[in-house]
Every structure is written in structure tokens, then in C-alpha cells.
C-alpha atoms as a PDB file:
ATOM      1  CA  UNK A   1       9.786  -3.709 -12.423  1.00  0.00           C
ATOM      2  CA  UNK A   2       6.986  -4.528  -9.928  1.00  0.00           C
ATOM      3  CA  UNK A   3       3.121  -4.863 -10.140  1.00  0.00           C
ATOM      4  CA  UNK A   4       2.998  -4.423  -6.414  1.00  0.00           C
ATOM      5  CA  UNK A   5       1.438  -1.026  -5.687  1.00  0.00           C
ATOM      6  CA  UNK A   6       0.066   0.252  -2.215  1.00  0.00           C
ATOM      7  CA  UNK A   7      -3.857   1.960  -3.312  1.00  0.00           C
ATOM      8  CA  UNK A   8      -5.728   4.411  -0.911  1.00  0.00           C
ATOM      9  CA  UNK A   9      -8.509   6.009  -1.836  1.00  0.00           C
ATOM     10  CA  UNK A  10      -8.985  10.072  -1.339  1.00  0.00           C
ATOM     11  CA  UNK A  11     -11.900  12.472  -1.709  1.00  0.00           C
ATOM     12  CA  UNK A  12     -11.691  15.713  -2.879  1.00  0.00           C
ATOM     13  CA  UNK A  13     -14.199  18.323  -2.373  1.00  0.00           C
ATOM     14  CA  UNK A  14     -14.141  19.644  -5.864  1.00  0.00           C
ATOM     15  CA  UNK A  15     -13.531  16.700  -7.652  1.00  0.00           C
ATOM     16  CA  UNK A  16     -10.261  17.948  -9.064  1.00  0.00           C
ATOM     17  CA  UNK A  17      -7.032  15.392  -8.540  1.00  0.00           C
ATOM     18  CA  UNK A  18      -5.250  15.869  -5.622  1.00  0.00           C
ATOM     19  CA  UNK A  19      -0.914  15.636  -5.863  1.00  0.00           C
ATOM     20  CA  UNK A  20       0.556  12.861  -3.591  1.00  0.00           C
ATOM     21  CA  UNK A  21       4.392  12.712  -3.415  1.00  0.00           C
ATOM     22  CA  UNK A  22       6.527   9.598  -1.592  1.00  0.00           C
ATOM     23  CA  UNK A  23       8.918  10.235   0.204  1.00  0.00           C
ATOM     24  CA  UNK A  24      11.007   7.271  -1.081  1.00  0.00           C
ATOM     25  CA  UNK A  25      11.360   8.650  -4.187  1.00  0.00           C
ATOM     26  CA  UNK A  26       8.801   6.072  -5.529  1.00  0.00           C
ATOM     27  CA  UNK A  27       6.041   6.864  -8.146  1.00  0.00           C
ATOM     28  CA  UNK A  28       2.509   7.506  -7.674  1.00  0.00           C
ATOM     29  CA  UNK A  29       0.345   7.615  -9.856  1.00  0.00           C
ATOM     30  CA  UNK A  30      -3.421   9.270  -9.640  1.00  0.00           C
ATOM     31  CA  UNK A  31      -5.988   8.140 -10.695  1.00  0.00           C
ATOM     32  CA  UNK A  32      -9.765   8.989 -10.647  1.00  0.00           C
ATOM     33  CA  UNK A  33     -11.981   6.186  -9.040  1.00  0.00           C
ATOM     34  CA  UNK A  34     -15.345   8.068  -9.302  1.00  0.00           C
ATOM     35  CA  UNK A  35     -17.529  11.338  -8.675  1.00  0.00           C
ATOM     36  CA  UNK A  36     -14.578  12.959  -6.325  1.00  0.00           C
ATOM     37  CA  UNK A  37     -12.769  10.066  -5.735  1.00  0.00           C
ATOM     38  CA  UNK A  38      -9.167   9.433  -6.741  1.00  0.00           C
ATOM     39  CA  UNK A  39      -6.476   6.024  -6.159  1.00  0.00           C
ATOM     40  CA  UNK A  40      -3.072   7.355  -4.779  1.00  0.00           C
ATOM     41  CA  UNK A  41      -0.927   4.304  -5.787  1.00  0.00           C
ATOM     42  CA  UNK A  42       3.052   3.858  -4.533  1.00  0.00           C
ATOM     43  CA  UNK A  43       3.757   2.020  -7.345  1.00  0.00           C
ATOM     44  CA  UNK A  44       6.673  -0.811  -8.102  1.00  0.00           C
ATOM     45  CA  UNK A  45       7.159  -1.856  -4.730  1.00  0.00           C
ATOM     46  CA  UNK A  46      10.007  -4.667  -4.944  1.00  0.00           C
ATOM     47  CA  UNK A  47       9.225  -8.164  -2.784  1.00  0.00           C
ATOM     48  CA  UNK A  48      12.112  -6.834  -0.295  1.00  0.00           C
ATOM     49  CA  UNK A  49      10.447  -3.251   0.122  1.00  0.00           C
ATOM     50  CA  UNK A  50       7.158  -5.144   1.106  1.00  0.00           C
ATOM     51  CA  UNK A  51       7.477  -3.902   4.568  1.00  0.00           C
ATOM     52  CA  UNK A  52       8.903  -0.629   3.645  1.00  0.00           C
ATOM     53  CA  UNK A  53       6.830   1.961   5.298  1.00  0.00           C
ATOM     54  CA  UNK A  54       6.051   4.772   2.624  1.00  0.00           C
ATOM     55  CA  UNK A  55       4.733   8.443   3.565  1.00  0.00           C
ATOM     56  CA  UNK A  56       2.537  10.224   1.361  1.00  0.00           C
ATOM     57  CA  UNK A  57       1.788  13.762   1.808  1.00  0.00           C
ATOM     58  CA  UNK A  58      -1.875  14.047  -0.174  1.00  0.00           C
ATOM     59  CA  UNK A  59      -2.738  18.056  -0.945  1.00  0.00           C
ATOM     60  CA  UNK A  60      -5.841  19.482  -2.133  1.00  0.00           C
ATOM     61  CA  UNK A  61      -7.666  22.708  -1.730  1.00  0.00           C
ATOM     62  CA  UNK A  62      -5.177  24.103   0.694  1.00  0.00           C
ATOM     63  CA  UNK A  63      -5.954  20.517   2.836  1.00  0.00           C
ATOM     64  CA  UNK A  64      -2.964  18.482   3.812  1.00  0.00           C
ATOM     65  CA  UNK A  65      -3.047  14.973   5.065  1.00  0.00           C
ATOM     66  CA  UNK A  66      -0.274  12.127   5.728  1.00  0.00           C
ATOM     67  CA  UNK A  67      -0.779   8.509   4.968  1.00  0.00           C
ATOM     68  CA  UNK A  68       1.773   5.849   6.470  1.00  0.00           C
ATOM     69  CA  UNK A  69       2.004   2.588   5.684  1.00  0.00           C
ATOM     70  CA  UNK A  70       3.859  -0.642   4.209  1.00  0.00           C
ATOM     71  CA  UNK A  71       1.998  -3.612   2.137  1.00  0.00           C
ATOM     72  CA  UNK A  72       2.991  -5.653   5.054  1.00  0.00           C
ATOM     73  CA  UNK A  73       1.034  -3.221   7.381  1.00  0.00           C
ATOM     74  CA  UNK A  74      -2.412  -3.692   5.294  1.00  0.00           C
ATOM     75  CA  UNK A  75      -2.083  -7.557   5.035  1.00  0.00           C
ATOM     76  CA  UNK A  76      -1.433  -7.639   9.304  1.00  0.00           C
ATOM     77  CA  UNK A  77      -4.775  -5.477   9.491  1.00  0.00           C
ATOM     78  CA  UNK A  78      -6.336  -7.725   6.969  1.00  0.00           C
ATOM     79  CA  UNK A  79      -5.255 -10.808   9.325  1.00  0.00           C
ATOM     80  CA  UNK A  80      -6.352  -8.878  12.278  1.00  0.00           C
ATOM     81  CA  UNK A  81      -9.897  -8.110  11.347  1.00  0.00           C
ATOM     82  CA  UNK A  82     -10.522 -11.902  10.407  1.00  0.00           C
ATOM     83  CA  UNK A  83      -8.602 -13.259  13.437  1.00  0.00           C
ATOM     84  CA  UNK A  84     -10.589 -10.778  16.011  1.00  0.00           C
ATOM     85  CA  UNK A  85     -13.399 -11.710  13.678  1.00  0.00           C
ATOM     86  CA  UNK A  86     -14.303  -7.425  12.881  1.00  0.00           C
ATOM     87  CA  UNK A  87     -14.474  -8.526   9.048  1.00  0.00           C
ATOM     88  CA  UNK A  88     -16.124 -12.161   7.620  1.00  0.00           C
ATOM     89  CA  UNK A  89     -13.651 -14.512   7.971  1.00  0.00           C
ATOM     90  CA  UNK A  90     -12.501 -14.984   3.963  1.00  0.00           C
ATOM     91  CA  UNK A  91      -9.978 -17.398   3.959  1.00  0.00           C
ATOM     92  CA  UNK A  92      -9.255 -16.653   0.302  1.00  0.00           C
ATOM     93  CA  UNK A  93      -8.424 -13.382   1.973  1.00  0.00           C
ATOM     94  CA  UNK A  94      -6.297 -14.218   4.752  1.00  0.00           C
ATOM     95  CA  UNK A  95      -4.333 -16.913   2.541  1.00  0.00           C
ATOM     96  CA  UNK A  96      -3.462 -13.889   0.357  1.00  0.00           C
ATOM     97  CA  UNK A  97      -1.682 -12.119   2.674  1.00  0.00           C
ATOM     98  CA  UNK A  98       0.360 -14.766   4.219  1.00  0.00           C
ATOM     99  CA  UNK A  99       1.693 -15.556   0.620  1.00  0.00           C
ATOM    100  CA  UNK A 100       2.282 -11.997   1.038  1.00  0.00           C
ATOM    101  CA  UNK A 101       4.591 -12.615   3.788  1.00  0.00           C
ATOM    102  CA  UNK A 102       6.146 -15.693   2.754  1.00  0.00           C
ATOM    103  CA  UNK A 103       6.910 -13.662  -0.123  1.00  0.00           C
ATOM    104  CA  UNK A 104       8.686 -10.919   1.318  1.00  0.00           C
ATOM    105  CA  UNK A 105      10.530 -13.286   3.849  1.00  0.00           C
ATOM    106  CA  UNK A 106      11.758 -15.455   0.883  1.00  0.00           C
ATOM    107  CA  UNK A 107      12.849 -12.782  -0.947  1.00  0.00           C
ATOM    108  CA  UNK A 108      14.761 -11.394   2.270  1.00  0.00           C
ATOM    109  CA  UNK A 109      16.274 -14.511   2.922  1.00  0.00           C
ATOM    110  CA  UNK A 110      17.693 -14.653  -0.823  1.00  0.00           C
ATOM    111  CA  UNK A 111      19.074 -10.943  -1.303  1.00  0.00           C
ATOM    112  CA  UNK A 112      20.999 -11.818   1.929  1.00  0.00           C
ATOM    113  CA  UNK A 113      22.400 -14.895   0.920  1.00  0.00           C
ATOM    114  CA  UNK A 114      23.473 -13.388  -2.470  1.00  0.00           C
ATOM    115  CA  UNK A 115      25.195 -10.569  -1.127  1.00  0.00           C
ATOM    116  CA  UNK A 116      27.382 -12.846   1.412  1.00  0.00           C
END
């Protein structure tokens, strides 16, 4: 079991939750943030399934949209606002996400090795 979830944020125009199913077959779970605003989190993403790219179809009201990403795609935009200097550069931030990485890579590199 993982705490790793990938969180977006969605508005509704009535305030009532929105469904979000993954195409993976993972869960998500919704919950509200505030006023009309829910979290759509994939939830128990695995350190090898860090760059996994999920797609979830968010409905409300007759409104349809797709998200697409992996936890690997937010930390390279995270790494890419401070290094094209578009956010404050937070090193706190960017150190984060490279653990990220080195996680996932690690965790790669050891599932292989077991399996040969």
C-alpha cells in the first residue's frame, strides 16, 4: 500500500462532487476542498508506477474533461518552473522532486534485478 497519490483540483458549477474514473484501474477518491471545489486523487501509486501516466475522465453537469499525467510529469514541471525561473526558486521544492526521481529510478533498478 502506497501514500503516493496524484491531487488535481476541479470546480464544479453547482458545488455537487464530480465522478473521476482511472483508467488503470486505480482508486480515486473525491474529496471536497472548498465552496465548489473538489481533490480528484489517483491514489496508491507504487515507487515503480511513479512515471505511469494515468487518465482521468472528470464528469459533471453534462461537462467532460481529461486530465493526463504521471507524478514524474508534475515534479519535471516543478523543476522546470524553478530552472526557467517562472516560479521562486524553492530549493526545498526542487530537492523534493529529485528524491522523487531517485526514488522511482531506485526502485526500477531493484524490481529488475529481482526478477532476473
Amino acid at each position: 500500500d502506497s501514500a503516493t497519490a496524484l491531487n488535481c483540483y476541479v470546480i464544479t458549477k453547482d458545488g455537487n462532487a464530480p465522478t473521476a474514473p482511472c483508467d488503470k484501474g486505480k482508486t480515486v477518491e473525491i474529496k471536497k476542498y472548498s465552496g465548489n471545489t473538489y481533490i480528484v486523487s489517483v491514489k496508491d501509486i507504487t515507487a515503480t508506477e511513479l512515471a505511469d501516466t494515468y487518465t482521468v475522465t472528470v464528469s459533471h453537469g453534462g461537462d467532460t474533461m481529461t486530465l493526463k499525467g504521471s507524478v514524474l510529469d508534475y515534479c519535471a514541471a516543478v523543476m522546470n518552473a524553478h530552472r526557467n525561473k517562472t516560479a521562486d526558486k524553492d530549493v526545498k521544492a526542487v530537492n523534493a522532486m529529485a528524491a522523487f526521481y531517485e526514488y522511482y529510478d531506485a526502485a526500477v533498478k531493484y524490481v529488475t534485478a529481482a526478477s532476473n
